[in-house]
Protein backbone atom coordinates (compact mmCIF):
# COMPACT_ATOMS: atom_id res chain seq x y z
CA UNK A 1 -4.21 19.74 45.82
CA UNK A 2 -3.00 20.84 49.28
CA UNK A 3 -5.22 22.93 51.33
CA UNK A 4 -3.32 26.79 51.51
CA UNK A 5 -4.06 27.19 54.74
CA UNK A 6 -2.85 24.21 57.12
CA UNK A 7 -3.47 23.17 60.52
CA UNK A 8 -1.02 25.54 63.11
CA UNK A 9 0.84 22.32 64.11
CA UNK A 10 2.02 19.18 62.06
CA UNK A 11 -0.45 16.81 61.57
CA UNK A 12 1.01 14.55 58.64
CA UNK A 13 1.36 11.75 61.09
CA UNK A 14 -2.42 10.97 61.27
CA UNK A 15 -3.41 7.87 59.14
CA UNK A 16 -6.43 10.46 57.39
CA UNK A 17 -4.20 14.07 56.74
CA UNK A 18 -4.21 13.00 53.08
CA UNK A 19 -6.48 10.93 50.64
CA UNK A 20 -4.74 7.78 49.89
CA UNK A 21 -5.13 5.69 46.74
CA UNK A 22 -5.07 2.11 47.25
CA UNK A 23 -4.81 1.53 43.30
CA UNK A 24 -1.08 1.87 41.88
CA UNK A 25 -0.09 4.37 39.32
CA UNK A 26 -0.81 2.88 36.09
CA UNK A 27 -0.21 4.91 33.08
CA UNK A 28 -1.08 3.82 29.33
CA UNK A 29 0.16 6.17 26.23
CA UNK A 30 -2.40 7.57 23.24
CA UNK A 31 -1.35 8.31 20.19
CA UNK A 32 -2.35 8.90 16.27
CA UNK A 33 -1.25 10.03 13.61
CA UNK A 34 -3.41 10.88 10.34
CA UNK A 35 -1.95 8.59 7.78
CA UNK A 36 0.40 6.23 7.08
CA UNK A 37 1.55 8.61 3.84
CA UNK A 38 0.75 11.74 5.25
CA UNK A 39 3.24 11.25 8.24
CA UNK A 40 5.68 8.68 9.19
CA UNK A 41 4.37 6.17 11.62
CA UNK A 42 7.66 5.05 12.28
CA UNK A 43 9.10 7.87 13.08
CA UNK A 44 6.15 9.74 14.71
CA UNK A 45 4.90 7.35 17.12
CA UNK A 46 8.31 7.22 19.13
CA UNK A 47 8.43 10.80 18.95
CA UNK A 48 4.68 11.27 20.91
CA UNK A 49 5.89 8.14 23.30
CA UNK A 50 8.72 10.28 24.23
CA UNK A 51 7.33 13.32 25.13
CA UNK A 52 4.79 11.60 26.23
CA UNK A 53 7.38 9.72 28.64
CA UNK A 54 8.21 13.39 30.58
CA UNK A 55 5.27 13.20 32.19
CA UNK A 56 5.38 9.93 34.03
CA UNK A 57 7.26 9.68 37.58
CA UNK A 58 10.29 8.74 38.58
CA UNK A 59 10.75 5.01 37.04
CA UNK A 60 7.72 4.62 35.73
CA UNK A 61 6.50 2.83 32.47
CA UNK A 62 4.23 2.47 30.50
CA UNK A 63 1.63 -0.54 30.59
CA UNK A 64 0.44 -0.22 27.59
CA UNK A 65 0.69 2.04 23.98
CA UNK A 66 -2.85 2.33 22.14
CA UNK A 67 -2.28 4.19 18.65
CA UNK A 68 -3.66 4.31 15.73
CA UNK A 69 -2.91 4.94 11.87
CA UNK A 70 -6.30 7.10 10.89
CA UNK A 71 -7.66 10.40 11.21
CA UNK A 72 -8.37 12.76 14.15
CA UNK A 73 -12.13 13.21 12.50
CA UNK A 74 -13.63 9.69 13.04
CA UNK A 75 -15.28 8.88 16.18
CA UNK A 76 -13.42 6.47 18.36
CA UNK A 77 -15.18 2.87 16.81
CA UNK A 78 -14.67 3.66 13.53
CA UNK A 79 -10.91 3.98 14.37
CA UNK A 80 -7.97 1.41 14.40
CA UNK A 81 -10.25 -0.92 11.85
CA UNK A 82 -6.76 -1.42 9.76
CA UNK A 83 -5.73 -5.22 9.66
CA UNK A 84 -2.82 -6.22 11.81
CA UNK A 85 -0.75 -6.98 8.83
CA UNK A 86 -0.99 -2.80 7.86
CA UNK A 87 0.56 -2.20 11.26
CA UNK A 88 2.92 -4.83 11.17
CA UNK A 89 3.94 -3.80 7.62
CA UNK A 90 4.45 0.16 8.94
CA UNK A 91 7.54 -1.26 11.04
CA UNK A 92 6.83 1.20 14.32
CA UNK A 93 9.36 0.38 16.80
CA UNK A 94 7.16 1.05 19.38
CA UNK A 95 4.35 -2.21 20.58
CA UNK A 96 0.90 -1.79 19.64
CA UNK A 97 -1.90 -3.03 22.37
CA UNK A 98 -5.03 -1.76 19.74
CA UNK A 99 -6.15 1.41 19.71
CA UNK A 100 -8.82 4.39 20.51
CA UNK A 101 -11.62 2.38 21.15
CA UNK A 102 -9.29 -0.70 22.78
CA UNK A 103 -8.05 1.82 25.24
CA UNK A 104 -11.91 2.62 25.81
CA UNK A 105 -13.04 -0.94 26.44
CA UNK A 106 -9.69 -2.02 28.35
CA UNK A 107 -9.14 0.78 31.03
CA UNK A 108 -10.96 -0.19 33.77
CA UNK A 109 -10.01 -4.10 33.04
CA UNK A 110 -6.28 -3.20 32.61
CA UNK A 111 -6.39 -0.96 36.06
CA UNK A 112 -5.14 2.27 34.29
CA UNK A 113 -5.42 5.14 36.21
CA UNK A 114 -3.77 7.79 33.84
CA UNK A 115 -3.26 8.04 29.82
CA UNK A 116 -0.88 10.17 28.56
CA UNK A 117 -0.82 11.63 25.08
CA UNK A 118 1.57 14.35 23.57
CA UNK A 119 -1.54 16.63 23.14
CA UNK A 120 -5.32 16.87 23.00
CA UNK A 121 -5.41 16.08 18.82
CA UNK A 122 -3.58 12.72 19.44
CA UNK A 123 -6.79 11.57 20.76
CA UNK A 124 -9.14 13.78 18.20
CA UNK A 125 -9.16 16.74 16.01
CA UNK A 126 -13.11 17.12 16.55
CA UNK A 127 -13.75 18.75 19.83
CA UNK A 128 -16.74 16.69 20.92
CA UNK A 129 -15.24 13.29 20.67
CA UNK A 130 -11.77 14.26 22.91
CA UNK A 131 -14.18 15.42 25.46
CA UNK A 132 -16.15 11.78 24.73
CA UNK A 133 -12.92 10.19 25.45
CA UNK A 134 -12.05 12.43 28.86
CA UNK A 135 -15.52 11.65 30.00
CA UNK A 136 -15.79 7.91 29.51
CA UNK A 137 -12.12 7.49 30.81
CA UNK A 138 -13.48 9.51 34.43
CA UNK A 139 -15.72 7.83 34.54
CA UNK A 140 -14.02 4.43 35.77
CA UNK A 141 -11.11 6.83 37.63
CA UNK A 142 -9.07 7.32 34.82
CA UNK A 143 -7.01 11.20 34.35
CA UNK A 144 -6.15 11.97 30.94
CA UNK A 145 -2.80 14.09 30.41
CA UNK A 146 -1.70 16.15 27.98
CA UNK A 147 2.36 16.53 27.75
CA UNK A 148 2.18 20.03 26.24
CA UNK A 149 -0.08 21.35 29.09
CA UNK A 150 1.75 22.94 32.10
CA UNK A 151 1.86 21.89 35.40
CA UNK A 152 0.46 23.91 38.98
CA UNK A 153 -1.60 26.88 38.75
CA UNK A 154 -5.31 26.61 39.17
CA UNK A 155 -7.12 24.22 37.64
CA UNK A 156 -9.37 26.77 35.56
CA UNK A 157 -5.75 27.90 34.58
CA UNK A 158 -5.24 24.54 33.31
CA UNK A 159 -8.58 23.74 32.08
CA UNK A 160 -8.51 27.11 30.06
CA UNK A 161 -5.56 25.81 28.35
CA UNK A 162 -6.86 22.34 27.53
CA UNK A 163 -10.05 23.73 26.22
CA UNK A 164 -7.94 26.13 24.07
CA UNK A 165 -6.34 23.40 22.82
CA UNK A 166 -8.85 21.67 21.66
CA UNK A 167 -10.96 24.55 19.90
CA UNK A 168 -7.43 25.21 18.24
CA UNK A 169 -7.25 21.27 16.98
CA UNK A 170 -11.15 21.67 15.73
CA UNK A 171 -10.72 24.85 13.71
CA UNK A 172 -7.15 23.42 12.44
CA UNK A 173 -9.40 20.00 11.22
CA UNK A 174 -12.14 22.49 9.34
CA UNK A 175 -9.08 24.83 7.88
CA UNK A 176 -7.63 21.62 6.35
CA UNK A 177 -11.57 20.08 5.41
CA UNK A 178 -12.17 23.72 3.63
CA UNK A 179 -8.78 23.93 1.58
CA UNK A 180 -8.93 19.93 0.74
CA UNK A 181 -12.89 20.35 -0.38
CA UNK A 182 -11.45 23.73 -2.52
CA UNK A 183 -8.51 21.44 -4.21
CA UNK A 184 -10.89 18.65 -5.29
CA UNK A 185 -13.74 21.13 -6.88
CA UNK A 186 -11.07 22.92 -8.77
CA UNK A 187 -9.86 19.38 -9.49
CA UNK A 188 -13.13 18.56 -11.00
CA UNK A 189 -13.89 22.00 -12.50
CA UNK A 190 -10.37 21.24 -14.44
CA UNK A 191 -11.86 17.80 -15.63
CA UNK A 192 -9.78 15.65 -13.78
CA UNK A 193 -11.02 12.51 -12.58
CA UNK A 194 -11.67 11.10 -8.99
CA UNK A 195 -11.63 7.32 -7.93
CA UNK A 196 -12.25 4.37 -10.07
CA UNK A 197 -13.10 5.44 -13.93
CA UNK A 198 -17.00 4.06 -14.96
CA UNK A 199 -16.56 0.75 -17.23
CA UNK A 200 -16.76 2.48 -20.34
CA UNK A 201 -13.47 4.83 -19.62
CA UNK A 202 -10.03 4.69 -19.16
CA UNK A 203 -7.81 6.80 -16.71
CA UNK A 204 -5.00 7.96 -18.90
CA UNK A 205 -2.18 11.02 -17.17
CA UNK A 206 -3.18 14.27 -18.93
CA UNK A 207 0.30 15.13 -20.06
CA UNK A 208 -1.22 19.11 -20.40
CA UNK A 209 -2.18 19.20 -16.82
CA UNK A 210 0.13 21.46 -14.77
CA UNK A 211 3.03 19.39 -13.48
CA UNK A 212 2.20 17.74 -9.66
CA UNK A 213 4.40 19.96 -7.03
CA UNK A 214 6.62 18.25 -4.87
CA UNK A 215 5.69 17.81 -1.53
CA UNK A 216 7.33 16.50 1.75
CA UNK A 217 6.93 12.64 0.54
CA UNK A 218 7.66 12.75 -2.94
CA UNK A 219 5.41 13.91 -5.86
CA UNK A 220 1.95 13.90 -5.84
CA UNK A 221 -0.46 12.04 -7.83
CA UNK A 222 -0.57 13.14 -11.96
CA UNK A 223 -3.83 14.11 -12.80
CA UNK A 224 -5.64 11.86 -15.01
CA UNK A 225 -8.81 12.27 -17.17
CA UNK A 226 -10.85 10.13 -18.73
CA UNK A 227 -11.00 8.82 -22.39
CA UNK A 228 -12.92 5.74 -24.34
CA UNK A 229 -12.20 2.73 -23.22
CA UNK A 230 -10.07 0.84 -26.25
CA UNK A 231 -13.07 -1.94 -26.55
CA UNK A 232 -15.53 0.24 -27.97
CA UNK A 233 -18.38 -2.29 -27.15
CA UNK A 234 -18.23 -1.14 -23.61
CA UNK A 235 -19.06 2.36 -24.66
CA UNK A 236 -21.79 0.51 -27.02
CA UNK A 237 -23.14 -1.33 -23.98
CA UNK A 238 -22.90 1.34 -21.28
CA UNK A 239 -25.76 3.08 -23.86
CA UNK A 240 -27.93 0.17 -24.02
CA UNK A 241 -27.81 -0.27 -20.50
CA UNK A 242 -29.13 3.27 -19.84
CA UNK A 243 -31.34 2.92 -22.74
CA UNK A 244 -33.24 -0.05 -21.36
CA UNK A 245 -33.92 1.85 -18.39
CA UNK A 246 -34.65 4.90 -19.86
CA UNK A 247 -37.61 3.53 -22.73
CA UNK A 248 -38.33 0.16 -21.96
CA UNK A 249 -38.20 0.55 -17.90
CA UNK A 250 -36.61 -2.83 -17.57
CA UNK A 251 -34.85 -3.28 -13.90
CA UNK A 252 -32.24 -4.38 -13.27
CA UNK A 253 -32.18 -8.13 -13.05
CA UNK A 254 -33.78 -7.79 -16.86
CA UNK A 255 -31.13 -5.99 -17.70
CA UNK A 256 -28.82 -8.38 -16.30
CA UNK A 257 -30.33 -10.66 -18.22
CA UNK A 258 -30.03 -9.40 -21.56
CA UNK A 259 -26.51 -8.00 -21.00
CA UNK A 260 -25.20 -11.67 -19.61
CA UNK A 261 -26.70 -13.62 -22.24
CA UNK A 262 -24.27 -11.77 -25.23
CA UNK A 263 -20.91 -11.62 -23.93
CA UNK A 264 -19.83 -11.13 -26.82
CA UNK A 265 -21.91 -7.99 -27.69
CA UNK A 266 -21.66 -7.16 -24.06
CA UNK A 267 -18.10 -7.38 -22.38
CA UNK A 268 -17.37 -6.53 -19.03
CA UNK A 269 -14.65 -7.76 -16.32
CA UNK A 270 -16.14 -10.61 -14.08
CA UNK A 271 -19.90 -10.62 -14.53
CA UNK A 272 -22.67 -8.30 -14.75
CA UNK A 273 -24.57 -7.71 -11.36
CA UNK A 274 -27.36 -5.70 -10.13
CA UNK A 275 -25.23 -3.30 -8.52
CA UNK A 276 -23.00 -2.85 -11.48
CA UNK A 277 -25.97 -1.91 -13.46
CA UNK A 278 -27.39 0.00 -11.08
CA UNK A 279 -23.97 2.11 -10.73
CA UNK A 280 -23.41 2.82 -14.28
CA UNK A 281 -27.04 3.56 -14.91
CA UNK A 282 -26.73 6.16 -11.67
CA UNK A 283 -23.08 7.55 -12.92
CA UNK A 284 -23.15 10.96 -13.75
CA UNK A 285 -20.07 11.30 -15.23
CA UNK A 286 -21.51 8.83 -18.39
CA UNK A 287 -23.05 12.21 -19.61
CA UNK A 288 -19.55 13.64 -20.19
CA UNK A 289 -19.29 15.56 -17.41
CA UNK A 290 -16.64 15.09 -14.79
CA UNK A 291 -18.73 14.87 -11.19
CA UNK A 292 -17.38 14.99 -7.50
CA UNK A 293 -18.65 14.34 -3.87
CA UNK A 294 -21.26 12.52 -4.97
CA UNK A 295 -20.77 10.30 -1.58
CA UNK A 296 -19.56 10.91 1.72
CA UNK A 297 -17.34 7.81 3.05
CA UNK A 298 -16.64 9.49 6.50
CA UNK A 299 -20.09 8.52 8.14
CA UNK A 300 -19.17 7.51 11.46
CA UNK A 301 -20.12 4.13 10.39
CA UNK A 302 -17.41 1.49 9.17
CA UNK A 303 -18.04 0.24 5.91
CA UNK A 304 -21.27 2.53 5.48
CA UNK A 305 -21.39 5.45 2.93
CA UNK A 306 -23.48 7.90 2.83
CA UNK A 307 -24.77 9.26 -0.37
CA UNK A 308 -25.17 13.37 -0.94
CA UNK A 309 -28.18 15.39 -2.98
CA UNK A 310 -27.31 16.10 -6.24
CA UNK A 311 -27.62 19.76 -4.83
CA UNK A 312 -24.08 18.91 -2.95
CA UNK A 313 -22.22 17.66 -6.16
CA UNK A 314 -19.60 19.20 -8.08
CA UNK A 315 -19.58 19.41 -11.81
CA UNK A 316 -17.54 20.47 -14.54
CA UNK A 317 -18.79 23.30 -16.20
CA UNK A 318 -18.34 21.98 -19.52
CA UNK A 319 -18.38 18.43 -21.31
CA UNK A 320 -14.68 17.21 -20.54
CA UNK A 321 -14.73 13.34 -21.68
CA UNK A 322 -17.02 11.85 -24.70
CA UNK A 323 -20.64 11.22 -23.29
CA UNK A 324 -22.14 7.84 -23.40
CA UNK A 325 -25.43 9.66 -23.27
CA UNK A 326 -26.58 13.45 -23.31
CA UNK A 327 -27.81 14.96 -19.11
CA UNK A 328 -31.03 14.26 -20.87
CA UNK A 329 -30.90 11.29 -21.38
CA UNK A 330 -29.21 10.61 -18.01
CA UNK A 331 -31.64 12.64 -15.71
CA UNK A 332 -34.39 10.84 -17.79
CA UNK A 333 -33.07 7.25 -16.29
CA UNK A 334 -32.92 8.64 -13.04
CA UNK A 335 -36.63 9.35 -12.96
CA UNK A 336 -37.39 5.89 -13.95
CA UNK A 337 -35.38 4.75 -11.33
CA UNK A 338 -37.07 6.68 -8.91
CA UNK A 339 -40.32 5.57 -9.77
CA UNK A 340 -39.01 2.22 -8.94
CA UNK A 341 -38.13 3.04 -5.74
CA UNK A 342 -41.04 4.80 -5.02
CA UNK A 343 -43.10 1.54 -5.51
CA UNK A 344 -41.04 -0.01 -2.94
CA UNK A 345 -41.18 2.52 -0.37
CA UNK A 346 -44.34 4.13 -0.81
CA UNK A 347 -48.19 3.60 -1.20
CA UNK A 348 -48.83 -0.08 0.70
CA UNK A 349 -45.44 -0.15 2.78
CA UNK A 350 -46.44 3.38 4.21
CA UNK A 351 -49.76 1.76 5.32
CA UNK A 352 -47.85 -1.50 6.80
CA UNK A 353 -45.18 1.48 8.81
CA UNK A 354 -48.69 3.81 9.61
CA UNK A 355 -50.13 0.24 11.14
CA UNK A 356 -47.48 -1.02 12.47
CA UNK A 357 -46.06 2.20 14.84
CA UNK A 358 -49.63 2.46 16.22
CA UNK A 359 -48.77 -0.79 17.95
CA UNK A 360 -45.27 0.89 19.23
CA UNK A 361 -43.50 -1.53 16.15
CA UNK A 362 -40.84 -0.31 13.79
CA UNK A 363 -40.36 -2.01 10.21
CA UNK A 364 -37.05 -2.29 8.97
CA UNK A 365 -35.31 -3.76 5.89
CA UNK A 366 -32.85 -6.67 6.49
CA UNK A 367 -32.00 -7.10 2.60
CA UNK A 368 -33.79 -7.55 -0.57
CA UNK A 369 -33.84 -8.91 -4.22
CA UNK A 370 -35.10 -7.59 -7.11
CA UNK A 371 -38.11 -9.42 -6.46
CA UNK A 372 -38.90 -9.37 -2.75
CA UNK A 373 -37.52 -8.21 0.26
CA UNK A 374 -37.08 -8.96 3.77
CA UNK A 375 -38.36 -6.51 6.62
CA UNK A 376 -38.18 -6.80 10.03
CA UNK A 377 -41.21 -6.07 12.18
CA UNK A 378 -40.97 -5.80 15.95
CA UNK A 379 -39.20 -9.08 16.48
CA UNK A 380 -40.57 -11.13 13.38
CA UNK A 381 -39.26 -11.03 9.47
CA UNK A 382 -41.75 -10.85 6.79
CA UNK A 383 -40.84 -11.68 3.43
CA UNK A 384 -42.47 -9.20 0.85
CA UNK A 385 -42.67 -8.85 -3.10
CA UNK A 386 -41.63 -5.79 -5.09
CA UNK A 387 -43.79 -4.04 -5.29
CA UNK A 388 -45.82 -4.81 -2.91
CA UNK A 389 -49.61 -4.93 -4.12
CA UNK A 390 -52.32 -3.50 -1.64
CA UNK A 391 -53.93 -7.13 -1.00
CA UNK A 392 -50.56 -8.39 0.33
CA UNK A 393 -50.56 -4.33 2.56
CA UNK A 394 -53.72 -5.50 4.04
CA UNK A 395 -53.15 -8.67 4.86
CA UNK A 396 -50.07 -7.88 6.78
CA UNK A 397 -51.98 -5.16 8.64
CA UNK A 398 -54.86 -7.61 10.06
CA UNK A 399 -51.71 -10.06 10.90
CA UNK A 400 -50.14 -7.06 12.95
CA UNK A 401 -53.87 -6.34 14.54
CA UNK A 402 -54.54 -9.81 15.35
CA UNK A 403 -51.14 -10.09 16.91
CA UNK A 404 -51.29 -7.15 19.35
């Protein structure tokens, strides 16, 4: 910005009257949008690139577009994950060079010196990461620009503005979060179904349901509820399953066991696994109850999700689908699966974790079985059994001592 009060005569010919920079104008375009069915990719994209485009001097261009197809909540690294083929398939006239977290790790390699975006919520809805992104960008010299911000003033004018902006795009991300939450409860108050239906059901349309409104791309989704699957042996063997939890305490590679050595008695798609078992055995809605938000996918962690307390779920307030065994029954299981747990976690593993942070170690598990499993201790990997018996604790714990 020039000074408002000048030197008395001109003194523009001096090789120091203004700051020069000896890196060229290099300008790369942001954009999003949320999804590929809730807006048009092909249609929005070009759109942000050309408002976008007002902001760049006189014969400028771009040197590179960084977009993605996700939403404005997740963090930059858990955004742009989609497989090229997704992209390709979207048919966006306008070239892709990766996205959020590309533009990120690129910048300072690619020389960009400014990135351009229609407005703050092309880069996030969540207030914290768009600052992130501002921040890590300055960092290596690079100005972010909004195209619906104006131009001169003061920059506290202008700052004002952007920071308006953004608390705007963060309250407009909770609005939606709080009315989309509200639709699925009432969804599952109504009985309706969410996701995948347990083996024992079927998703059928209920034709009672009130009719799906129209919305800007077509109809929306029936709603469907759930109803016996038409091979009543997988209703008969979803109640064993739970059974041999519940009274005989068998886990789950015993149950695996038993269940893949009658396929006949015991159908199921593919083959039975622990984590099949373990998911049916878990599945609320077995008890005839419809359930929701039992999980959170939107951890900030690809591929990760993040179960909720039962205190966080959502559940029908009457039986809406014919129970494969009563919430007795059910919350009975559960206990017996805790207990299992417990004897992983607890007892002698708390007394290898006690020994082993006194020596400024951490233990972590790298996977398990349903007979042993593999932690990680400081920088070794000790195979252990489950459960782990209090000789095996204490041998561990003079290993660790004699170690140090």
């Amino acid at each position: 910005m020039l000074s408002l009060f000048g030197p008395p005569i001109d003194l523009t010919d001096l090789s120091y009257f203004a700051q020069a920079d000896t890196r060229p104008r290099r300008t790369a375009f942001c954009g999003r949008v949320s999804t590929k069915d809730n807006q048009n990719p092909s249609s929005s994209i070009p759109r942000q690139v050309a408002l976008a485009s007002q902001r760049l001097e006189k014969e400028e261009k771009f040197v590179g577009y960084f977009w993605d197809v996700e939403s404005g909540m997740l963090p930059p690294e858990s955004r742009g994950l989609g497989p090229q083929e997704m992209y390709d398939s979207l048919r966006v006239p306008t070239p892709r060079d990766g996205g959020l977290q590309d533009l990120l790790d690129r910048s300072e390699l690619m020389g960009i010196t400014h990135v351009l975006a229609e407005r703050s919520d092309r880069v996030a809805r969540a207030m914290l990461t768009s600052l992130t992104v501002e921040h890590e960008l300055q960092k290596t010299g690079v100005e972010v620009v909004y195209a619906n911000e104006p131009t001169g003033g003061t920059l506290s004018g202008r700052l004002r503005t952007r920071r308006y902006g953004q608390v705007e795009a963060e309250v407009y991300r909770t609005v939606m979060m709080e009315m989309s939450m509200g639709g699925q409860v009432q969804h599952t108050v109504g009985g309706w179904n969410h996701g995948a239906p347990p083996d024992p059901y079927v998703a059928i349309t209920d034709e009672d349901a009130p009719p799906p409104a129209r919305g800007r791309f077509g109809e929306a989704r029936p709603k469907k509820k759930l109803v016996r699957h038409p091979d009543e042996r997988r209703f008969d063997t979803a109640r064993e399953l739970c059974r041999l939890r519940r009274e005989e305490h068998l886990r789950s590679a015993d149950i695996v066991s038993i269940l893949s050595a009658d396929p006949d008695r015991y159908p199921i798609e593919g083959r039975w696994t622990h984590n099949r078992v373990e998911g049916l055995i878990a599945n609320p809605k077995l008890t005839g109850y419809q359930v929701y938000n039992r999980k959170a996918s939107r951890t900030g962690r690809p591929g990760f999700s993040q179960w909720n307390p039962i205190s966080r779920w959502v559940w029908s307030p009457s039986l809406v689908h014919d129970a494969v065994v009563s919430l007795e029954e059910w919350k009975a299981a559960q206990e017996v699966t805790a207990g299992f747990r417990a004897a992983t976690t607890g007892g002698p593993l708390l007394r290898i974790r006690a020994a082993a942070g006194r020596l400024g170690l951490t233990v972590t598990v790298v996977d398990q079985t349903e007979s042993h499993t593999r932690h990680r201790i400081g920088d070794r990997q000790v195979v252990l059994p489950v459960p782990i018996s209090d000789a095996v604790a204490q041998q561990i714990i003079e290993n660790l001592r004699a170690a140090a």
